[in-house]
PDB file of N, CA and C in Angstrom:
ATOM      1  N   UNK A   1       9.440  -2.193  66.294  1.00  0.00           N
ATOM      2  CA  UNK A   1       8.299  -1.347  66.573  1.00  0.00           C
ATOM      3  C   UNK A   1       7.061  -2.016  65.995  1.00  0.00           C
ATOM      4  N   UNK A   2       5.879  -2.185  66.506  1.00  0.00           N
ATOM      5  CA  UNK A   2       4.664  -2.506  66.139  1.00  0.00           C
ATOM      6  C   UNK A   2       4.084  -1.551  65.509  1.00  0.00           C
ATOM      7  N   UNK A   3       3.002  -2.267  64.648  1.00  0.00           N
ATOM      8  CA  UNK A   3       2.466  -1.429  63.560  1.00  0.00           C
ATOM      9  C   UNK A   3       1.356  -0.557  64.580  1.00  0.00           C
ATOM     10  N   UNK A   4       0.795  -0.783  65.422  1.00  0.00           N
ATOM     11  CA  UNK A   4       0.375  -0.334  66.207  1.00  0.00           C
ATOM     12  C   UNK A   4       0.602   0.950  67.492  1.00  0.00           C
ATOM     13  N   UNK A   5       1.610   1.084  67.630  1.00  0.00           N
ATOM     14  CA  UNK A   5       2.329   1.982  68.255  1.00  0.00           C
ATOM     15  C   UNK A   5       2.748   3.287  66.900  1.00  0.00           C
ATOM     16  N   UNK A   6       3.041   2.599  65.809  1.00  0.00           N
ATOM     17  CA  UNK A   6       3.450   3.666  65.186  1.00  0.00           C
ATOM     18  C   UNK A   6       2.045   4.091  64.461  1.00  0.00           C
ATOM     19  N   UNK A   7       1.093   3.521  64.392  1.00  0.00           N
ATOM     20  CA  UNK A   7       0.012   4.575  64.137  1.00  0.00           C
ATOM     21  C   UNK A   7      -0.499   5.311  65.424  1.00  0.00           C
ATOM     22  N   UNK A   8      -0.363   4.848  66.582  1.00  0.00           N
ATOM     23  CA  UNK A   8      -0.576   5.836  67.720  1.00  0.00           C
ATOM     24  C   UNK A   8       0.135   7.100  67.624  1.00  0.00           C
ATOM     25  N   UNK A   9       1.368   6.883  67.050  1.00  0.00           N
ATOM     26  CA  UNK A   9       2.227   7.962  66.975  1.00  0.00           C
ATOM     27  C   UNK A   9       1.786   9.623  66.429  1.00  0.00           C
ATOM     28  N   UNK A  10       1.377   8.119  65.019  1.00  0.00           N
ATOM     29  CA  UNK A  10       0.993   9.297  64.017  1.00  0.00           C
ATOM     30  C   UNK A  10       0.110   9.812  64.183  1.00  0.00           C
ATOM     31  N   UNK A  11      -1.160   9.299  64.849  1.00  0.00           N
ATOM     32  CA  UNK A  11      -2.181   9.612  65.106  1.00  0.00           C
ATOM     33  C   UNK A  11      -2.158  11.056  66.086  1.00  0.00           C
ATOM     34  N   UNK A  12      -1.084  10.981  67.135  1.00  0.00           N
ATOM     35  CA  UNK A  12      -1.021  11.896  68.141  1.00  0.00           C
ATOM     36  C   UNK A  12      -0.657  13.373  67.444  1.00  0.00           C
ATOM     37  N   UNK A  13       0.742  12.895  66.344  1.00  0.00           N
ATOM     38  CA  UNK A  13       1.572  14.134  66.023  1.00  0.00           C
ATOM     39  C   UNK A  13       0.410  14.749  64.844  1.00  0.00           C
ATOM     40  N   UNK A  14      -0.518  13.938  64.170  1.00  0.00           N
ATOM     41  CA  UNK A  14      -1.702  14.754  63.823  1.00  0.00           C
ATOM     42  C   UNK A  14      -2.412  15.246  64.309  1.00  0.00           C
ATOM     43  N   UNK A  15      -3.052  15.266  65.258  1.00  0.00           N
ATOM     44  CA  UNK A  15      -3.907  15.926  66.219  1.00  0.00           C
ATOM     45  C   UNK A  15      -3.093  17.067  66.566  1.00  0.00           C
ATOM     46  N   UNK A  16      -1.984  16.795  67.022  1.00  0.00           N
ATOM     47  CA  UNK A  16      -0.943  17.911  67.469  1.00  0.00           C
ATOM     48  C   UNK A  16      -1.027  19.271  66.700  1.00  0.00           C
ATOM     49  N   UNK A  17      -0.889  18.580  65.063  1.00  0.00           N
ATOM     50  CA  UNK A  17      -0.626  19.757  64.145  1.00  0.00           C
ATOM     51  C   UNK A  17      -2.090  20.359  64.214  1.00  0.00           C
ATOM     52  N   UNK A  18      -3.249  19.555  64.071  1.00  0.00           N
ATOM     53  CA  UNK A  18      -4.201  20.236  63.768  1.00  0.00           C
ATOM     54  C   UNK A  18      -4.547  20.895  64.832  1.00  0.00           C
ATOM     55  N   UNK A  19      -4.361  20.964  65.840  1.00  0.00           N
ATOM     56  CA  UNK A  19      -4.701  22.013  67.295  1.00  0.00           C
ATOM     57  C   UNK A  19      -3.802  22.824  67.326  1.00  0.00           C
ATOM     58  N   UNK A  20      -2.604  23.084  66.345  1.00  0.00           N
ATOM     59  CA  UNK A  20      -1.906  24.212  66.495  1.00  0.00           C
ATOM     60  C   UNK A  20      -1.961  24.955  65.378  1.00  0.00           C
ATOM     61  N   UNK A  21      -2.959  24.852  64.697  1.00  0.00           N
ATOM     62  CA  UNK A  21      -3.588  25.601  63.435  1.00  0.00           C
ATOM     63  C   UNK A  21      -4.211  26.353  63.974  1.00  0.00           C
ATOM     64  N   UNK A  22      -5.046  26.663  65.006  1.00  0.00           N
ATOM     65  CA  UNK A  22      -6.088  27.530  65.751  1.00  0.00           C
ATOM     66  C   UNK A  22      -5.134  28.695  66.057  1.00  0.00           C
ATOM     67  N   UNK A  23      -3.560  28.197  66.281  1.00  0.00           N
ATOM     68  CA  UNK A  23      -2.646  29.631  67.224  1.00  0.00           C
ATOM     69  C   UNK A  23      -1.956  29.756  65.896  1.00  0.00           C
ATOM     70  N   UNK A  24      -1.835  29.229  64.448  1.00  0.00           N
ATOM     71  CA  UNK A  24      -0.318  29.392  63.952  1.00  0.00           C
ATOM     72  C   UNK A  24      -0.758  30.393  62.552  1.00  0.00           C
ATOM     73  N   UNK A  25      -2.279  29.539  62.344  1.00  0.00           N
ATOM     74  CA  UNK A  25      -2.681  30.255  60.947  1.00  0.00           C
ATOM     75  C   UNK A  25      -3.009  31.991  61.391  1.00  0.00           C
ATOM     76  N   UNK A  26      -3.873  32.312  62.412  1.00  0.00           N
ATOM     77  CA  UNK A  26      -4.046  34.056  62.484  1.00  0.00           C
ATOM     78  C   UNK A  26      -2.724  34.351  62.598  1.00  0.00           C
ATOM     79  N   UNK A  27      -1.718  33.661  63.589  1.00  0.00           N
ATOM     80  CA  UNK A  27      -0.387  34.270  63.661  1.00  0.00           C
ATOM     81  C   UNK A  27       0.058  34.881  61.862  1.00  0.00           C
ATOM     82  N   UNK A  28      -0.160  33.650  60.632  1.00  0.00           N
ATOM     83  CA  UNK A  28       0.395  33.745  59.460  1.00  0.00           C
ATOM     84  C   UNK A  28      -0.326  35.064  58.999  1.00  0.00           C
ATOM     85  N   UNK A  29      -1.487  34.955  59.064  1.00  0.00           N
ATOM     86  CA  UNK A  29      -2.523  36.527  58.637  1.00  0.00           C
ATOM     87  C   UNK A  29      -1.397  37.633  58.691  1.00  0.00           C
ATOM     88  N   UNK A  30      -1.491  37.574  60.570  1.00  0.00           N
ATOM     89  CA  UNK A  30      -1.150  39.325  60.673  1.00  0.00           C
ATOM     90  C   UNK A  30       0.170  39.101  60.362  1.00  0.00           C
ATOM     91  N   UNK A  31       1.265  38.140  60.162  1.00  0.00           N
ATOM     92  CA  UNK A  31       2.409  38.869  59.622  1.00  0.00           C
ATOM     93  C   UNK A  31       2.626  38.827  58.042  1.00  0.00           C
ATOM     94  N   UNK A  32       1.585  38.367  57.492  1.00  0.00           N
ATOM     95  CA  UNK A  32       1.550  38.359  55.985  1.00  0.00           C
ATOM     96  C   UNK A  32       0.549  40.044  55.648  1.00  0.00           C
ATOM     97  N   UNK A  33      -0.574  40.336  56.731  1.00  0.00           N
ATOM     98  CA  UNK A  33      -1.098  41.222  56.498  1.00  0.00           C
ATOM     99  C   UNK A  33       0.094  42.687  56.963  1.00  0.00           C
ATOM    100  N   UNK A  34       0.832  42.472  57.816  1.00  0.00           N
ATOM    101  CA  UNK A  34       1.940  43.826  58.385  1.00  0.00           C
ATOM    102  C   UNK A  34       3.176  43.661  57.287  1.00  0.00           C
ATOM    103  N   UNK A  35       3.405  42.627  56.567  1.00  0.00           N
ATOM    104  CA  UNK A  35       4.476  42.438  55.687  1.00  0.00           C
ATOM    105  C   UNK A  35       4.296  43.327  54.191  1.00  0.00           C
ATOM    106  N   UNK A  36       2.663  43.186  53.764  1.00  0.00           N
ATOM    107  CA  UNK A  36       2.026  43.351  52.744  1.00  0.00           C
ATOM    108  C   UNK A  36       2.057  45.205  52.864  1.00  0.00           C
ATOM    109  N   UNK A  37       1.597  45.623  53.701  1.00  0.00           N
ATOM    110  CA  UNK A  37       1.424  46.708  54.405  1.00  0.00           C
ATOM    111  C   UNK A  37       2.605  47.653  54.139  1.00  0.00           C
ATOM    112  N   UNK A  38       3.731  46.852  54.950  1.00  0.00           N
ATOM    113  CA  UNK A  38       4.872  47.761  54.815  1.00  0.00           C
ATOM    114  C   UNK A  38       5.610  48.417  53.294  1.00  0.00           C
ATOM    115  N   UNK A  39       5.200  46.759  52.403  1.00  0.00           N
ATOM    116  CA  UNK A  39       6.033  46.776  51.170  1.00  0.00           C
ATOM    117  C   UNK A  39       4.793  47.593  50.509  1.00  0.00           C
ATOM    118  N   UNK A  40       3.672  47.697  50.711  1.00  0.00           N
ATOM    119  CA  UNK A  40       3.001  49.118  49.886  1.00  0.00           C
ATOM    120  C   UNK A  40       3.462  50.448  50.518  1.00  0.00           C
ATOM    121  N   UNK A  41       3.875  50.711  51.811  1.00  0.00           N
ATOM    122  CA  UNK A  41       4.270  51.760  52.129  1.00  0.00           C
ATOM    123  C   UNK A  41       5.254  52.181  51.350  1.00  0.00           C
ATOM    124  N   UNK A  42       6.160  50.961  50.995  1.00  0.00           N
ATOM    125  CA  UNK A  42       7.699  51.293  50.685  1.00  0.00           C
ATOM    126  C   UNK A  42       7.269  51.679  49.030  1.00  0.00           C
ATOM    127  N   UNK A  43       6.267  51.088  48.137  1.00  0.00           N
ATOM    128  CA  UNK A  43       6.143  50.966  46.727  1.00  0.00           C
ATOM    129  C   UNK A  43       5.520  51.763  46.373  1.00  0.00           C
ATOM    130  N   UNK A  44       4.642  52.387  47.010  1.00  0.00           N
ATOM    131  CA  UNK A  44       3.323  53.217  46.454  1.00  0.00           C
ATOM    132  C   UNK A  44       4.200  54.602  46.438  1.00  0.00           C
ATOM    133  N   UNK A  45       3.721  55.601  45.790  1.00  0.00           N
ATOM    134  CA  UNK A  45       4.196  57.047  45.121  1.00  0.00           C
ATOM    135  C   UNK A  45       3.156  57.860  45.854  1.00  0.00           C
ATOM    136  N   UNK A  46       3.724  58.352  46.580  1.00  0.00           N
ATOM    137  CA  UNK A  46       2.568  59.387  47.765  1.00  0.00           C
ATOM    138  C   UNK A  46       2.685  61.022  46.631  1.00  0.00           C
ATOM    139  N   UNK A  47       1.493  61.785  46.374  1.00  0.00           N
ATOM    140  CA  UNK A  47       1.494  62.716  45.881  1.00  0.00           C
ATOM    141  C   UNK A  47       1.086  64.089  47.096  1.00  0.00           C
ATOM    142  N   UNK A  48       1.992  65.094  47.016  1.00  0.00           N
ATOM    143  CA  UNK A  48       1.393  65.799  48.495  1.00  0.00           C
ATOM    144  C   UNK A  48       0.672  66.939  47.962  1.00  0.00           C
ATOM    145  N   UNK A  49      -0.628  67.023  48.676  1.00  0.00           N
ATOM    146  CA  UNK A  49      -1.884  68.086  48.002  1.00  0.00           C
ATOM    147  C   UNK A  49      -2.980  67.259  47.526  1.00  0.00           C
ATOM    148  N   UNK A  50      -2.985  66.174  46.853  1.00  0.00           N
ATOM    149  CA  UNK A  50      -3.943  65.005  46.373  1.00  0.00           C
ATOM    150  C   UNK A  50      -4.225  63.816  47.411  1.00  0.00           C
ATOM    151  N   UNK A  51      -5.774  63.882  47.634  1.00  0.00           N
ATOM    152  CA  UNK A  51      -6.139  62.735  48.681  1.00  0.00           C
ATOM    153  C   UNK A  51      -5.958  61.665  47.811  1.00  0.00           C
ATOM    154  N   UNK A  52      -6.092  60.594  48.201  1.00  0.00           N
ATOM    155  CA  UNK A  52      -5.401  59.315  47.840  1.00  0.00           C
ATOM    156  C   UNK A  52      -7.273  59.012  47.393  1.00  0.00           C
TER     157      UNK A  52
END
Protein backbone atom coordinates (compact mmCIF):
# COMPACT_ATOMS: atom_id res chain seq x y z
CA UNK A 1 0.00 0.00 0.00
CA UNK A 2 1.30 3.54 -0.71
CA UNK A 3 1.67 6.11 1.72
CA UNK A 4 -0.53 7.97 -0.34
CA UNK A 5 -3.60 6.01 -0.72
CA UNK A 6 -3.59 5.41 2.91
CA UNK A 7 -3.80 9.01 3.75
CA UNK A 8 -6.64 9.29 1.17
CA UNK A 9 -8.19 6.79 3.24
CA UNK A 10 -7.88 8.47 6.27
CA UNK A 11 -8.62 11.52 5.01
CA UNK A 12 -12.12 10.22 3.65
CA UNK A 13 -13.09 8.10 6.94
CA UNK A 14 -12.49 11.65 8.66
CA UNK A 15 -14.64 13.66 6.83
CA UNK A 16 -17.04 10.76 7.14
CA UNK A 17 -17.04 11.00 10.94
CA UNK A 18 -17.19 14.62 10.98
CA UNK A 19 -20.45 14.86 8.71
CA UNK A 20 -22.04 12.39 10.87
CA UNK A 21 -21.73 14.53 13.94
CA UNK A 22 -24.49 16.91 12.50
CA UNK A 23 -27.11 13.52 12.73
CA UNK A 24 -25.36 11.57 15.78
CA UNK A 25 -24.59 14.34 18.45
CA UNK A 26 -28.63 15.85 18.75
CA UNK A 27 -29.47 12.11 18.37
CA UNK A 28 -26.98 11.78 21.86
CA UNK A 29 -28.94 15.01 23.49
CA UNK A 30 -32.41 13.66 23.27
CA UNK A 31 -31.57 10.22 24.47
CA UNK A 32 -29.33 11.45 27.25
CA UNK A 33 -32.02 14.27 27.80
CA UNK A 34 -35.28 11.27 27.86
CA UNK A 35 -32.81 8.95 29.89
CA UNK A 36 -32.12 11.80 32.52
CA UNK A 37 -35.85 12.50 32.61
CA UNK A 38 -37.04 9.14 33.26
CA UNK A 39 -34.42 8.32 36.11
CA UNK A 40 -35.78 11.68 37.90
CA UNK A 41 -39.20 10.40 37.42
CA UNK A 42 -38.17 7.14 38.94
CA UNK A 43 -35.92 9.10 41.98
CA UNK A 44 -37.69 12.13 42.89
CA UNK A 45 -40.40 11.76 46.01
CA UNK A 46 -43.69 13.27 44.61
CA UNK A 47 -45.65 14.85 47.68
CA UNK A 48 -49.62 14.92 46.89
CA UNK A 49 -51.30 18.43 47.94
CA UNK A 50 -47.77 20.38 47.57
CA UNK A 51 -46.87 22.08 44.16
CA UNK A 52 -43.49 21.14 43.36
Amino acid sequence: MRLGSAAAGLTVWSGALLSSLCCLLPLAVIVLGLGSGAFMAVTIRRRHGVLP
